[in-house]
Structure formats: structure tokens, C-alpha cells
PDB file of N, CA and C in Angstrom:
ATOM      1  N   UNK A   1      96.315 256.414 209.462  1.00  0.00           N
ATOM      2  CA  UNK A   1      96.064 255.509 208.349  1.00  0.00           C
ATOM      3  C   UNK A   1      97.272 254.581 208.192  1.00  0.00           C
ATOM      4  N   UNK A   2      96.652 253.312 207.746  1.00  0.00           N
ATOM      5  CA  UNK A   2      98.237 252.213 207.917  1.00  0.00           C
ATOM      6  C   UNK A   2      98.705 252.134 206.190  1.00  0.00           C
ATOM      7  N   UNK A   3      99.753 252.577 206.151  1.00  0.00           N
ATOM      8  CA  UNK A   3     100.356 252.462 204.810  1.00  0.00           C
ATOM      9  C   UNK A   3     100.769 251.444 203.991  1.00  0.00           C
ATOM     10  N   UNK A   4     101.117 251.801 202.964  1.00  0.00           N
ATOM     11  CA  UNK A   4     101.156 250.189 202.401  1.00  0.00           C
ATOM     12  C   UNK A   4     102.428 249.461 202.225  1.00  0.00           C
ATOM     13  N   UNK A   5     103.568 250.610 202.471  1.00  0.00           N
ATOM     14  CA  UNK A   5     104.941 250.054 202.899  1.00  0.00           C
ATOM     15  C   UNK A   5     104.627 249.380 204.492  1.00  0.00           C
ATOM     16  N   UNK A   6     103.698 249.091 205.086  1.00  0.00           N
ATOM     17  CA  UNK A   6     103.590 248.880 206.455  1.00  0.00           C
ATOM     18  C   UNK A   6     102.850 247.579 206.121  1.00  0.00           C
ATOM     19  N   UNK A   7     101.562 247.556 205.374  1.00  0.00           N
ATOM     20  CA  UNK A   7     101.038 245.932 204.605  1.00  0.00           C
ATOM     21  C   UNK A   7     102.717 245.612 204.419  1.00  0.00           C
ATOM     22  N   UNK A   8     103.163 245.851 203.744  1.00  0.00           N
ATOM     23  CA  UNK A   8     104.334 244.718 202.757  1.00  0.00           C
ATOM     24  C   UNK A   8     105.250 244.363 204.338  1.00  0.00           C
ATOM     25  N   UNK A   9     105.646 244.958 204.978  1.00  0.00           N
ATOM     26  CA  UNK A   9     106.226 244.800 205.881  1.00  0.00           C
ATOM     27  C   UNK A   9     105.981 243.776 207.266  1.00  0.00           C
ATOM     28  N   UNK A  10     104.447 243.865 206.772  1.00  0.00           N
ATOM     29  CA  UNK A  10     103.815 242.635 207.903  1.00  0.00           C
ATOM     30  C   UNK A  10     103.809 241.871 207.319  1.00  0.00           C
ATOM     31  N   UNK A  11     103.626 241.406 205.562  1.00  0.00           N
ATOM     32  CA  UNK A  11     103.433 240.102 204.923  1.00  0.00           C
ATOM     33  C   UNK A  11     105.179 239.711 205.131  1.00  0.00           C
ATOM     34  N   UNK A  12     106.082 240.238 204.615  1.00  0.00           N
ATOM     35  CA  UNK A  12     107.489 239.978 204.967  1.00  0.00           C
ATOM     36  C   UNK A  12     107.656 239.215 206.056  1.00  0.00           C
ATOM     37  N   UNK A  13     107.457 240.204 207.709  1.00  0.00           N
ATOM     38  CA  UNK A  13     107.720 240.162 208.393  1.00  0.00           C
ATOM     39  C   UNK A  13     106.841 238.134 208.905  1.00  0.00           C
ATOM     40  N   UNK A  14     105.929 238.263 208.787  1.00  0.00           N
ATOM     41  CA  UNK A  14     104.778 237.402 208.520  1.00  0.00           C
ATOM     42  C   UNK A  14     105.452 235.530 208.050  1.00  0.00           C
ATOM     43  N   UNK A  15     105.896 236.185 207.157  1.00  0.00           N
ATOM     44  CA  UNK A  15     106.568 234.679 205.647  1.00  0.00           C
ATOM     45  C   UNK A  15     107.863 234.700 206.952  1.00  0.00           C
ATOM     46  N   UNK A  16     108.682 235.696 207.228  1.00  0.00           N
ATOM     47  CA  UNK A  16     109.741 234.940 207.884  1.00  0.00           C
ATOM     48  C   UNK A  16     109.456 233.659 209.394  1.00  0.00           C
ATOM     49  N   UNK A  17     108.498 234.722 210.116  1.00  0.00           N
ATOM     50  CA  UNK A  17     107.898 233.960 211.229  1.00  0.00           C
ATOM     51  C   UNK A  17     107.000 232.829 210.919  1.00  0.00           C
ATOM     52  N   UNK A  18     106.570 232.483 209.742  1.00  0.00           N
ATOM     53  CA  UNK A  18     106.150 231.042 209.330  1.00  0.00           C
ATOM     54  C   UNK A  18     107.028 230.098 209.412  1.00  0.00           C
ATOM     55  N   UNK A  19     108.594 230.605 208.815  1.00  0.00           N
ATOM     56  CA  UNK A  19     109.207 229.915 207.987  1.00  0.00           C
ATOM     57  C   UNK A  19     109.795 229.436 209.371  1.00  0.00           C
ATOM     58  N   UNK A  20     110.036 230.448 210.373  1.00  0.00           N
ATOM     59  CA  UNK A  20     110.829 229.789 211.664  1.00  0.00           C
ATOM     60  C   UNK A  20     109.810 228.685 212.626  1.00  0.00           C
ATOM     61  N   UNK A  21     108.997 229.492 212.688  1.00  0.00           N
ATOM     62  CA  UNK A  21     107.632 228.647 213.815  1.00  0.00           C
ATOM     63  C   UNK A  21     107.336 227.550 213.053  1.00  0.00           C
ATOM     64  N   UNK A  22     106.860 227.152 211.961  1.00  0.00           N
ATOM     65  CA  UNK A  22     105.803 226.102 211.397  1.00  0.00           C
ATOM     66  C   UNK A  22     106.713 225.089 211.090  1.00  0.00           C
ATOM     67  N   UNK A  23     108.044 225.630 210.548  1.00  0.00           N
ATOM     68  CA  UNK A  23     109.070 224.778 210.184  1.00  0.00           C
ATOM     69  C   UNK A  23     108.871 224.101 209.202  1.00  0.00           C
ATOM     70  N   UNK A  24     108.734 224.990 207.555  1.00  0.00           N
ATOM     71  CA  UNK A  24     108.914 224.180 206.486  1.00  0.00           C
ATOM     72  C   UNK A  24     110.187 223.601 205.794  1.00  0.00           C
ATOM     73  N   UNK A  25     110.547 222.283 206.364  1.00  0.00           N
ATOM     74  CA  UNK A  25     111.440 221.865 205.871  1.00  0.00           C
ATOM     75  C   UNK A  25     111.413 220.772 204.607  1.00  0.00           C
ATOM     76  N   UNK A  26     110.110 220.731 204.117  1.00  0.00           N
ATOM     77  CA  UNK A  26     110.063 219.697 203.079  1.00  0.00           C
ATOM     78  C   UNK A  26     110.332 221.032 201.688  1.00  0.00           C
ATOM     79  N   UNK A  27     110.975 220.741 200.516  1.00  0.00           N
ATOM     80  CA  UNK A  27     110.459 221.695 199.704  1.00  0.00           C
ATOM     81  C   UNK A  27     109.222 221.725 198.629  1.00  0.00           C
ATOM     82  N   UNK A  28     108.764 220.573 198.650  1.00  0.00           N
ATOM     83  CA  UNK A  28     108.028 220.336 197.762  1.00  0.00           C
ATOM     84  C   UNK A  28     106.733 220.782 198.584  1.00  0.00           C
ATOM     85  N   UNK A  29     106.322 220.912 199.385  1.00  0.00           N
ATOM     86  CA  UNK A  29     105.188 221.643 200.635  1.00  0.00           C
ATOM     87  C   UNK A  29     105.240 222.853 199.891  1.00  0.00           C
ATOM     88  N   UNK A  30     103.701 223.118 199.213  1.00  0.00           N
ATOM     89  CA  UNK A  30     103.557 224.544 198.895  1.00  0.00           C
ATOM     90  C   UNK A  30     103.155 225.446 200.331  1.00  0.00           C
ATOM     91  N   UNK A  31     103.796 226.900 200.049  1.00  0.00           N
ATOM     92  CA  UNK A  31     103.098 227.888 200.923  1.00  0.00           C
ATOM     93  C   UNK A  31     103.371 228.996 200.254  1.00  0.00           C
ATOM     94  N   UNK A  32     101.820 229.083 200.950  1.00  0.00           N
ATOM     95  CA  UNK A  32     100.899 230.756 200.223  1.00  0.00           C
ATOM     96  C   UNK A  32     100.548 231.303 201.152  1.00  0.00           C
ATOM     97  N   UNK A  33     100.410 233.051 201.171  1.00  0.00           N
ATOM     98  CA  UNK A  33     100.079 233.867 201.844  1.00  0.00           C
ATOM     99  C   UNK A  33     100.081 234.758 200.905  1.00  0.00           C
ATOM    100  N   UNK A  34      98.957 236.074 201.843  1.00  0.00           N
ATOM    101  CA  UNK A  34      98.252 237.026 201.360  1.00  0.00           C
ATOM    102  C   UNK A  34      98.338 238.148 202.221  1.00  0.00           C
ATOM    103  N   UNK A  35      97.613 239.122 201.978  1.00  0.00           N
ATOM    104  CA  UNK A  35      97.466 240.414 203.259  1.00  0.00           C
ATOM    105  C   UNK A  35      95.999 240.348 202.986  1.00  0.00           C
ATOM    106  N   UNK A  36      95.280 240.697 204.162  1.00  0.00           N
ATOM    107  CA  UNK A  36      94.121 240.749 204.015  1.00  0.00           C
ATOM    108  C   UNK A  36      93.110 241.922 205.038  1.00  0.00           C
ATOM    109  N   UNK A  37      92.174 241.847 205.768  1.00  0.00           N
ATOM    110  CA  UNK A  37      91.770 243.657 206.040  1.00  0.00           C
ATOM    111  C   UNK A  37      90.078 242.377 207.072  1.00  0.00           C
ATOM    112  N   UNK A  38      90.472 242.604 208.441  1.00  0.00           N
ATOM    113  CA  UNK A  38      88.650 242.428 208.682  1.00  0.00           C
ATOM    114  C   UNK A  38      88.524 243.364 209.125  1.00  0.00           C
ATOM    115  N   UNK A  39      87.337 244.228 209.137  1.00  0.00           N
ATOM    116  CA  UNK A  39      86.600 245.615 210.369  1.00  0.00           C
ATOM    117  C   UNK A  39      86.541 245.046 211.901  1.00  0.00           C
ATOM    118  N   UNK A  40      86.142 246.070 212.459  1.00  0.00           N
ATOM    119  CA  UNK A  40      85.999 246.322 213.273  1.00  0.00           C
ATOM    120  C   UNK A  40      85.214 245.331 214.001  1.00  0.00           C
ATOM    121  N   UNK A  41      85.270 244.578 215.127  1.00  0.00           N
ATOM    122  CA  UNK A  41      83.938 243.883 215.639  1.00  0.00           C
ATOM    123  C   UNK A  41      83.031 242.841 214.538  1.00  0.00           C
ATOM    124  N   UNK A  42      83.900 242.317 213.416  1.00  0.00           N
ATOM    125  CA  UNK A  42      83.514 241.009 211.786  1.00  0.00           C
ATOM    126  C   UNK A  42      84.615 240.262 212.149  1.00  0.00           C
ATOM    127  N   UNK A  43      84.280 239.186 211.267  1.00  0.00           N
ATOM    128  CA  UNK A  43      84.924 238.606 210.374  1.00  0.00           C
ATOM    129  C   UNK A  43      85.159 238.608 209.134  1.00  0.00           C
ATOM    130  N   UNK A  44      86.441 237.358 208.832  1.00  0.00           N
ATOM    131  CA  UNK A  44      86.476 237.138 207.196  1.00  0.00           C
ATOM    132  C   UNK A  44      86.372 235.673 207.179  1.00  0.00           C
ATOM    133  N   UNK A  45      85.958 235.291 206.102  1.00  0.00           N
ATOM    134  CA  UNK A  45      85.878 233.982 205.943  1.00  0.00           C
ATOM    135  C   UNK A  45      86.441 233.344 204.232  1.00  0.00           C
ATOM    136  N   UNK A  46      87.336 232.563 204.712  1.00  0.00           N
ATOM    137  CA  UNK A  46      88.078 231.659 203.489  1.00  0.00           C
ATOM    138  C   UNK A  46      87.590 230.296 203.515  1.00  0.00           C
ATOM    139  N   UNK A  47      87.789 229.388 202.181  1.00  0.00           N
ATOM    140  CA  UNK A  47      87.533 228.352 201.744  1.00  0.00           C
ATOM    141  C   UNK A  47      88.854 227.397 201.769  1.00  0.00           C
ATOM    142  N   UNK A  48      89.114 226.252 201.776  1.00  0.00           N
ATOM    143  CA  UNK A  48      90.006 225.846 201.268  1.00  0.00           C
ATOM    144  C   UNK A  48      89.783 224.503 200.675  1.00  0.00           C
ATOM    145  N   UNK A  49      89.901 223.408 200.307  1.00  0.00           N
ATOM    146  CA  UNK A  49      90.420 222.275 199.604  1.00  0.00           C
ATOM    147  C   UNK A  49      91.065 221.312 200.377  1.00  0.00           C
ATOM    148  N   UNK A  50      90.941 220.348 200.247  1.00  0.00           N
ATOM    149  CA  UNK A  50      91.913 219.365 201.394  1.00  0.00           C
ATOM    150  C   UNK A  50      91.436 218.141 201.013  1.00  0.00           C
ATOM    151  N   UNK A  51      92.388 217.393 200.762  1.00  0.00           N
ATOM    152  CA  UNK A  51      92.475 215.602 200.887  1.00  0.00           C
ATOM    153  C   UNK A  51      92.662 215.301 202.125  1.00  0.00           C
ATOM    154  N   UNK A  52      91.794 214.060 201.942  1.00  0.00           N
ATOM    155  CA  UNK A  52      91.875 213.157 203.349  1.00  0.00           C
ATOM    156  C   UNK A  52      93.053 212.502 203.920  1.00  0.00           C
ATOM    157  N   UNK A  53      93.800 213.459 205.351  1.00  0.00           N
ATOM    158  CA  UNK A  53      95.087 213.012 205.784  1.00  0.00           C
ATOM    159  C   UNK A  53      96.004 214.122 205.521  1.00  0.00           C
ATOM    160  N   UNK A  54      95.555 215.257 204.729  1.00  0.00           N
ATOM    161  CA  UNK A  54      96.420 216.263 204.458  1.00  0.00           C
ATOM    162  C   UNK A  54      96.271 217.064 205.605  1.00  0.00           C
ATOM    163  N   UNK A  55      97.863 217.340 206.123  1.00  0.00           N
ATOM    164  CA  UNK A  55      98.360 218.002 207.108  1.00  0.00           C
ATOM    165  C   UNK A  55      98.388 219.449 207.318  1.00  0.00           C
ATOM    166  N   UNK A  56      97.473 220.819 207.460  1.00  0.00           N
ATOM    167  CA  UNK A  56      97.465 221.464 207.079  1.00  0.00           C
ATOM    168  C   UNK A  56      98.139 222.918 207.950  1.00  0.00           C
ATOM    169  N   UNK A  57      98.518 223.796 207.780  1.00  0.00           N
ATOM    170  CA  UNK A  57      98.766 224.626 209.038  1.00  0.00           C
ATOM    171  C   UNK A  57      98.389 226.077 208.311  1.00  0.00           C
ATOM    172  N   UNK A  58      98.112 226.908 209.520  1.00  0.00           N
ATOM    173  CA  UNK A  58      97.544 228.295 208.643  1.00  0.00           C
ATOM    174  C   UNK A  58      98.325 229.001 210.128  1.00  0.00           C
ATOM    175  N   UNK A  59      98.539 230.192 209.461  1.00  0.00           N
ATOM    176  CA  UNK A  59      99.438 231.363 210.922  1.00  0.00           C
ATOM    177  C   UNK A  59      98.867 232.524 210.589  1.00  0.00           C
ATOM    178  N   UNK A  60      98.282 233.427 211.269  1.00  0.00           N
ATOM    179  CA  UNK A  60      98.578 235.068 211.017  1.00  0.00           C
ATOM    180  C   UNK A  60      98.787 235.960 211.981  1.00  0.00           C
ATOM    181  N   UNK A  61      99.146 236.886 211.439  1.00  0.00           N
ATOM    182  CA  UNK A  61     100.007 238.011 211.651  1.00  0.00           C
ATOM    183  C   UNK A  61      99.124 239.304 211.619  1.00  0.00           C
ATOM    184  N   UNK A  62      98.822 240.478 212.634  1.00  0.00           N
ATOM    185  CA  UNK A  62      97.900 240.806 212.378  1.00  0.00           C
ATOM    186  C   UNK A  62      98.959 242.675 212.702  1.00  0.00           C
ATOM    187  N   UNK A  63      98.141 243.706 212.751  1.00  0.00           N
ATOM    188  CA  UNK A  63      98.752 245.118 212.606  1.00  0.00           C
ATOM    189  C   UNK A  63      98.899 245.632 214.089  1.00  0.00           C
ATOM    190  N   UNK A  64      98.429 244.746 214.977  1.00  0.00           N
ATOM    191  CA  UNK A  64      98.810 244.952 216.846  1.00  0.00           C
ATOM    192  C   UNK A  64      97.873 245.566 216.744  1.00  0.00           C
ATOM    193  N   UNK A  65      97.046 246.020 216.184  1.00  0.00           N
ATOM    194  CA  UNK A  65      95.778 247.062 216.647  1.00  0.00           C
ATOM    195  C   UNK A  65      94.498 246.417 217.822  1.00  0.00           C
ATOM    196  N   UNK A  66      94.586 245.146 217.114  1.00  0.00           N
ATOM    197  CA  UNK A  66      92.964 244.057 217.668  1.00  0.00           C
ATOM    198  C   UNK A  66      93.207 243.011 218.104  1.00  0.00           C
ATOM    199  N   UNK A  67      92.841 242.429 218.760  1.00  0.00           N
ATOM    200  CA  UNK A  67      93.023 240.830 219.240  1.00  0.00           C
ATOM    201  C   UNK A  67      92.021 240.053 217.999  1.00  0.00           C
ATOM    202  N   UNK A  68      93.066 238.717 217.117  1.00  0.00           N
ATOM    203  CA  UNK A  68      92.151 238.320 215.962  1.00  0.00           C
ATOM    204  C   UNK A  68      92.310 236.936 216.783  1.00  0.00           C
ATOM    205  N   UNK A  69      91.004 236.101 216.384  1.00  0.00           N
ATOM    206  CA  UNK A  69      91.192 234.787 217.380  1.00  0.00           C
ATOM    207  C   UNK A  69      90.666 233.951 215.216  1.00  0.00           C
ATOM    208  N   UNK A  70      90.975 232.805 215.497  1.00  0.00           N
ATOM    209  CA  UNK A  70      91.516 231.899 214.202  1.00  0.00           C
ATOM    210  C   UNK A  70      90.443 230.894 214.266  1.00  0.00           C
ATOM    211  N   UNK A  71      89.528 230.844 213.173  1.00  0.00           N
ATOM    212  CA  UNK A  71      88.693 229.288 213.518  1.00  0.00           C
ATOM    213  C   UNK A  71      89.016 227.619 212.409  1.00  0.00           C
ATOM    214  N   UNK A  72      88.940 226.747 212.296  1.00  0.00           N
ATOM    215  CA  UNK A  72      88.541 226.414 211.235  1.00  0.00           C
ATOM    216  C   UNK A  72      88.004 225.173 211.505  1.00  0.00           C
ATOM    217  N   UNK A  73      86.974 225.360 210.687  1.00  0.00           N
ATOM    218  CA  UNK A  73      85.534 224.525 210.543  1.00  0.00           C
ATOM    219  C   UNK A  73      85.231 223.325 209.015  1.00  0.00           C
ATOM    220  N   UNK A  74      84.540 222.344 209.598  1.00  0.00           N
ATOM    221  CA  UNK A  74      83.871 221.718 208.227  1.00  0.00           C
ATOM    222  C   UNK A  74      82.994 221.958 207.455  1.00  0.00           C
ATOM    223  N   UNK A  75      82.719 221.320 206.934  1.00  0.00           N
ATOM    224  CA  UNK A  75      81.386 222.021 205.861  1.00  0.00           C
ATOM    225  C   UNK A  75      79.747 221.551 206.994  1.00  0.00           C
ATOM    226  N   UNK A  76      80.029 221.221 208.026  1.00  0.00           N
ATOM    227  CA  UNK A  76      78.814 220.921 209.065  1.00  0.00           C
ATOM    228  C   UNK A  76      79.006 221.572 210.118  1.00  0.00           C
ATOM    229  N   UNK A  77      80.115 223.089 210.113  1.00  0.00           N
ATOM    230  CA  UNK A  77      79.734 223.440 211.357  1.00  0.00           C
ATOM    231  C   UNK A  77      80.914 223.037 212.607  1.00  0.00           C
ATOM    232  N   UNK A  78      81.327 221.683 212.247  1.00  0.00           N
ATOM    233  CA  UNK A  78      82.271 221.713 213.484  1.00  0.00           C
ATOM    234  C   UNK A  78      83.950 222.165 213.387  1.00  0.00           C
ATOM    235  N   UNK A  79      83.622 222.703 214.535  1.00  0.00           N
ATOM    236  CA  UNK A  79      85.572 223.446 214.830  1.00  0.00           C
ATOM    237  C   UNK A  79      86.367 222.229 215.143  1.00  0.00           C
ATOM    238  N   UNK A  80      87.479 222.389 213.759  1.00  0.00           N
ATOM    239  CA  UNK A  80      88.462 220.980 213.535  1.00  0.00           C
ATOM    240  C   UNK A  80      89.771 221.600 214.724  1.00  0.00           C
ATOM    241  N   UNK A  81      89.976 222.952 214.408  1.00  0.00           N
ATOM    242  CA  UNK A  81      91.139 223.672 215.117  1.00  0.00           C
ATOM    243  C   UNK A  81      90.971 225.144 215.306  1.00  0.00           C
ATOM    244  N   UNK A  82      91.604 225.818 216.674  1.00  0.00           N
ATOM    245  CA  UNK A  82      91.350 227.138 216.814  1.00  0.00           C
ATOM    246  C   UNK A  82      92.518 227.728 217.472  1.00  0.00           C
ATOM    247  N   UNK A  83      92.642 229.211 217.340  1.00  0.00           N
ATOM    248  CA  UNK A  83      93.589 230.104 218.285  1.00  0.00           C
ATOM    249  C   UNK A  83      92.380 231.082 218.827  1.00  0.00           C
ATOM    250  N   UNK A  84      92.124 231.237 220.203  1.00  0.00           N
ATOM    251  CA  UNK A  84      92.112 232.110 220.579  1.00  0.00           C
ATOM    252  C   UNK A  84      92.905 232.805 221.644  1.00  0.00           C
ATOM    253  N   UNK A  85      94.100 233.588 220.743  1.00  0.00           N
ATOM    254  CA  UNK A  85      95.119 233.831 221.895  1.00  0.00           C
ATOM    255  C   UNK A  85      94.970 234.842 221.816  1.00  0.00           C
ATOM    256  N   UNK A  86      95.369 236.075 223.454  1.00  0.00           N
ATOM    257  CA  UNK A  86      94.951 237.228 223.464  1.00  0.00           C
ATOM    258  C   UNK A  86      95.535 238.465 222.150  1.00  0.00           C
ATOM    259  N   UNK A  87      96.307 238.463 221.398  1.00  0.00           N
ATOM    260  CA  UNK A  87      96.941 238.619 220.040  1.00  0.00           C
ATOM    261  C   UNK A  87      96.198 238.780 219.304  1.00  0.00           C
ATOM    262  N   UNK A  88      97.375 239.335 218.179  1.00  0.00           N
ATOM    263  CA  UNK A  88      96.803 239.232 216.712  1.00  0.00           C
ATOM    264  C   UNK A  88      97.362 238.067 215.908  1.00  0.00           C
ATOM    265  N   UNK A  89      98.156 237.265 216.819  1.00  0.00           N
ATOM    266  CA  UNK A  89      98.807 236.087 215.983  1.00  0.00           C
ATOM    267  C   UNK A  89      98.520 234.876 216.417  1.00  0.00           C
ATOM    268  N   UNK A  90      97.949 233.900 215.458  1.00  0.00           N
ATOM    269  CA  UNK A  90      97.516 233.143 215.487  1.00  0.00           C
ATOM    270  C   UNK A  90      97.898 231.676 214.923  1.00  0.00           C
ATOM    271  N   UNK A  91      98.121 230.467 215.345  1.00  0.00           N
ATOM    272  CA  UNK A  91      98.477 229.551 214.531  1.00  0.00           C
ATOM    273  C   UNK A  91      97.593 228.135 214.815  1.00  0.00           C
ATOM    274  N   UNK A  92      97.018 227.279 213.722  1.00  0.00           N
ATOM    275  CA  UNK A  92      96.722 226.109 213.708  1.00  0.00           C
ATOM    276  C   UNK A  92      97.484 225.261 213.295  1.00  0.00           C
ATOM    277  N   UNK A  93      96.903 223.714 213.583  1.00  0.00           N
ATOM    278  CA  UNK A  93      97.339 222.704 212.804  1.00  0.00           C
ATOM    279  C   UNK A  93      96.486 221.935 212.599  1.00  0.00           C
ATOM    280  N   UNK A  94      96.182 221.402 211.819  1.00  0.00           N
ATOM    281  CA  UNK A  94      95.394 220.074 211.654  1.00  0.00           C
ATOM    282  C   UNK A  94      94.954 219.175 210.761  1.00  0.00           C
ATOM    283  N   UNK A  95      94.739 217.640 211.008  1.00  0.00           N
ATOM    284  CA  UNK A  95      94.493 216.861 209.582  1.00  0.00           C
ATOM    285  C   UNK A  95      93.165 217.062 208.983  1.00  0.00           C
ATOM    286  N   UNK A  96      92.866 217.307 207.520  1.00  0.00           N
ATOM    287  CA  UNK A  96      91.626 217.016 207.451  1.00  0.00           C
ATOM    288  C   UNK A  96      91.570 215.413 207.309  1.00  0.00           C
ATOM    289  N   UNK A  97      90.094 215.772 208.058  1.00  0.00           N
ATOM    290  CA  UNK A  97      89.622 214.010 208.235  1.00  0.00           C
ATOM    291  C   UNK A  97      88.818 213.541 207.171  1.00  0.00           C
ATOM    292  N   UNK A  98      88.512 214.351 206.026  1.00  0.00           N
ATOM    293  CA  UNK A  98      88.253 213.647 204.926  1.00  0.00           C
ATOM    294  C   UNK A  98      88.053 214.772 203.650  1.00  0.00           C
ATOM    295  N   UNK A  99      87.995 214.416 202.457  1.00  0.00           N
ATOM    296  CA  UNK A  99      88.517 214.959 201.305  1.00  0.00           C
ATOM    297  C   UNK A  99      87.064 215.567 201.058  1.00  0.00           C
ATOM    298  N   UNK A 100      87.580 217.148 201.147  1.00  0.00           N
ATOM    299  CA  UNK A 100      86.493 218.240 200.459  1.00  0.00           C
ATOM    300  C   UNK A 100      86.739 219.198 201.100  1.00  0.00           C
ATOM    301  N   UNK A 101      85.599 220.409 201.604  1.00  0.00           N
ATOM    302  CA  UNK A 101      85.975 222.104 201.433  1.00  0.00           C
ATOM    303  C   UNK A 101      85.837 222.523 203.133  1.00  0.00           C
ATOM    304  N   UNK A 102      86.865 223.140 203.652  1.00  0.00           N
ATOM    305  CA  UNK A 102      86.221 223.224 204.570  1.00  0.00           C
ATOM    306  C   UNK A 102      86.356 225.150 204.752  1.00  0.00           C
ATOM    307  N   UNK A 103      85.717 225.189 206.211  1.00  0.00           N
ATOM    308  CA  UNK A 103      86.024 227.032 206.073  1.00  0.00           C
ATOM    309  C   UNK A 103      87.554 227.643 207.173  1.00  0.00           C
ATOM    310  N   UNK A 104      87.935 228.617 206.449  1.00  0.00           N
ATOM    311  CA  UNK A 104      88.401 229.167 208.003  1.00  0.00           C
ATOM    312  C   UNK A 104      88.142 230.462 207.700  1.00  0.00           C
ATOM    313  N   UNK A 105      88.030 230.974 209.361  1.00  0.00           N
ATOM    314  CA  UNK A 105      87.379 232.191 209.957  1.00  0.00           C
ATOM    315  C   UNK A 105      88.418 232.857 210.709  1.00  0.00           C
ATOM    316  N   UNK A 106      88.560 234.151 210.499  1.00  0.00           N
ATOM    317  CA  UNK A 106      89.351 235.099 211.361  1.00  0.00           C
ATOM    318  C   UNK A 106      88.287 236.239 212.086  1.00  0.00           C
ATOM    319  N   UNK A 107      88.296 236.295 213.353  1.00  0.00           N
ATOM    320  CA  UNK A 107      87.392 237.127 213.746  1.00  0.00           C
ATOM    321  C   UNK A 107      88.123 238.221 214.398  1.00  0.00           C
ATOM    322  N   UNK A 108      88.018 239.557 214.339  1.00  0.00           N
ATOM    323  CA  UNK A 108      88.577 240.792 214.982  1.00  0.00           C
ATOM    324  C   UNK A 108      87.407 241.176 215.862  1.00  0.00           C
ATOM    325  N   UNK A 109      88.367 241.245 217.377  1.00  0.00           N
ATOM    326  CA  UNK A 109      87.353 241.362 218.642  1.00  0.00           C
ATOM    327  C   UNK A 109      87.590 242.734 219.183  1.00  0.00           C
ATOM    328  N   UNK A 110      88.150 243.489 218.426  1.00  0.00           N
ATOM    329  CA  UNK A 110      88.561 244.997 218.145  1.00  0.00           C
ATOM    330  C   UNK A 110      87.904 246.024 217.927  1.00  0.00           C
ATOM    331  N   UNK A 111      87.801 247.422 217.922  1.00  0.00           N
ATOM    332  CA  UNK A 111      86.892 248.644 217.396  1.00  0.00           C
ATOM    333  C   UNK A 111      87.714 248.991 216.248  1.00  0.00           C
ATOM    334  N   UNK A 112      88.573 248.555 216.111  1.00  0.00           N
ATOM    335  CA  UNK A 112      88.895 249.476 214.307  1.00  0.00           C
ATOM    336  C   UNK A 112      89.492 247.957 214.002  1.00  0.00           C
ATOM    337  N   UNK A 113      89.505 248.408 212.592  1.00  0.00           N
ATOM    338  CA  UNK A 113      90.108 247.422 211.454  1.00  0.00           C
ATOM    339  C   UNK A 113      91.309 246.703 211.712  1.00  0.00           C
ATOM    340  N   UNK A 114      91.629 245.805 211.205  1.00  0.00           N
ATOM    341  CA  UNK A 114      93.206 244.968 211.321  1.00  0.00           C
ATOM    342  C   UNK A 114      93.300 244.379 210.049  1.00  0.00           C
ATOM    343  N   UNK A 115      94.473 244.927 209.350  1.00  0.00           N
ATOM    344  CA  UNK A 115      95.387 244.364 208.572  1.00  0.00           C
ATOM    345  C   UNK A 115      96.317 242.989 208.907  1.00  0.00           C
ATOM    346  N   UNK A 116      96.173 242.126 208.180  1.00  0.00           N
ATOM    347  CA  UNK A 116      96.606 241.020 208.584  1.00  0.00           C
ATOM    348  C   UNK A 116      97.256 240.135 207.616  1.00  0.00           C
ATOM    349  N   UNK A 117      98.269 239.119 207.422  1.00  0.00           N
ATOM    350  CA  UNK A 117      98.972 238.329 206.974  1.00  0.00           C
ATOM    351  C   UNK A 117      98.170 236.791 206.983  1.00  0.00           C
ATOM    352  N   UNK A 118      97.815 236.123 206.368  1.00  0.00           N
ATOM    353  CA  UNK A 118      97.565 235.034 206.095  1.00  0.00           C
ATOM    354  C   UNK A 118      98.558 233.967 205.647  1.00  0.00           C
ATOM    355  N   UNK A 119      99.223 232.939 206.010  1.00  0.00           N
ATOM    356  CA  UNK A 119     100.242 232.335 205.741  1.00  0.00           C
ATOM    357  C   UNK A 119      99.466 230.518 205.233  1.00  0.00           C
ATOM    358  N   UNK A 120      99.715 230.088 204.490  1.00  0.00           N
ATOM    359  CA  UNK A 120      98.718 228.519 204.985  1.00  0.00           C
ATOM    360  C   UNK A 120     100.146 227.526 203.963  1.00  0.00           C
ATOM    361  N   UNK A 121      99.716 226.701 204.450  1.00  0.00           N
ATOM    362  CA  UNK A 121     100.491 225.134 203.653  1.00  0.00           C
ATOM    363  C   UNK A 121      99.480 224.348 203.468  1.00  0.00           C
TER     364      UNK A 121
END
């Protein structure tokens, strides 16, 4: 069973490797992250918000158990940006091309669960 000093330790571990890879050097750039849980052989699926031209980046961090591959989509279906790297870590970038909701998807291609870090700007 994965403990929860072991969650806090991947979101930690998680926020530092954003902070080096994505390179937030503006301060006024919000960033948020979460811990989050898909099963076995699912997904999860998030919403987000975005103005047209906003630069967006999302990373995660996953428990080494599963290979998680990263989608994110418009509200019609098409893939704006993706990771599918053999990992649990994953990173995008991309502009939205116009102002409203779009989705992103984490899929675990795994037999058991993965605990995972969500990082976004």
C-alpha cells in the first residue's frame, strides 16, 4: 500500500522538478498542483479555462508503478498537445488557440493504480 508520507513526497518531489524543467521565472505566473490517483488500465479527466494566446504547460509525476501517457484536447475532440513517453512523467506545452474550456486526460496503461502529481501554469 503507498502511504501518504510517500503522496506528499511525490507532490514535493514533483513542484521541485517543475520549478527546474518548465522554468518559472516570471513571478506573477500562477502555479498549481495537486496529487491525484487513476486505476488500473482508466483514465482521469480535468477541465481547464484558457484565454486566447495563453501559454500553458502541465507536467506529472507519477508513483513508477505505470506508464501514464498525457493528452490535451478541445472542446471538439482535437489533441492540441501530448506525452506519450514510456514513463510516468509527462510534460506539455501549448497555446490555446482560442478563449474557453478545454480537457486534459491522463491515461494509466498499467494493471494497478498510480498516484500522481499534477503540476499546471
Amino acid at each position: 500500500m503507498k502511504s501518504k508520507l510517500f503522496s506528499t513526497a511525490l507532490m514535493i518531489v514533483a513542484l521541485v522538478i517543475s520549478n527546474i524543467s518548465i522554468g518559472f521565472g516570471h513571478a506573477a505566473n500562477a502555479q498549481s498542483g495537486r496529487l491525484e490517483r487513476v486505476e488500473a488500465f482508466s483514465y482521469r479527466t480535468f477541465t481547464m479555462d484558457l484565454v486566447r494566446g495563453e501559454v500553458t504547460e502541465i507536467g506529472i509525476v507519477g508513483d513508477r508503478d505505470t506508464d501514464l501517457d498525457l493528452y490535451v484536447y478541445d472542446l471538439d475532440g482535437r489533441v492540441l498537445s501530448y506525452d506519450e513517453g514510456p514513463t510516468d512523467r509527462c510534460y506539455v506545452r501549448w497555446t490555446a488557440p482560442y478563449t474557453g474550456r478545454y480537457v486534459v486526460k491522463v491515461v494509466n496503461l498499467g494493471r494497478v493504480y498510480n498516484e500522481f502529481a499534477i503540476i499546471y501554469r
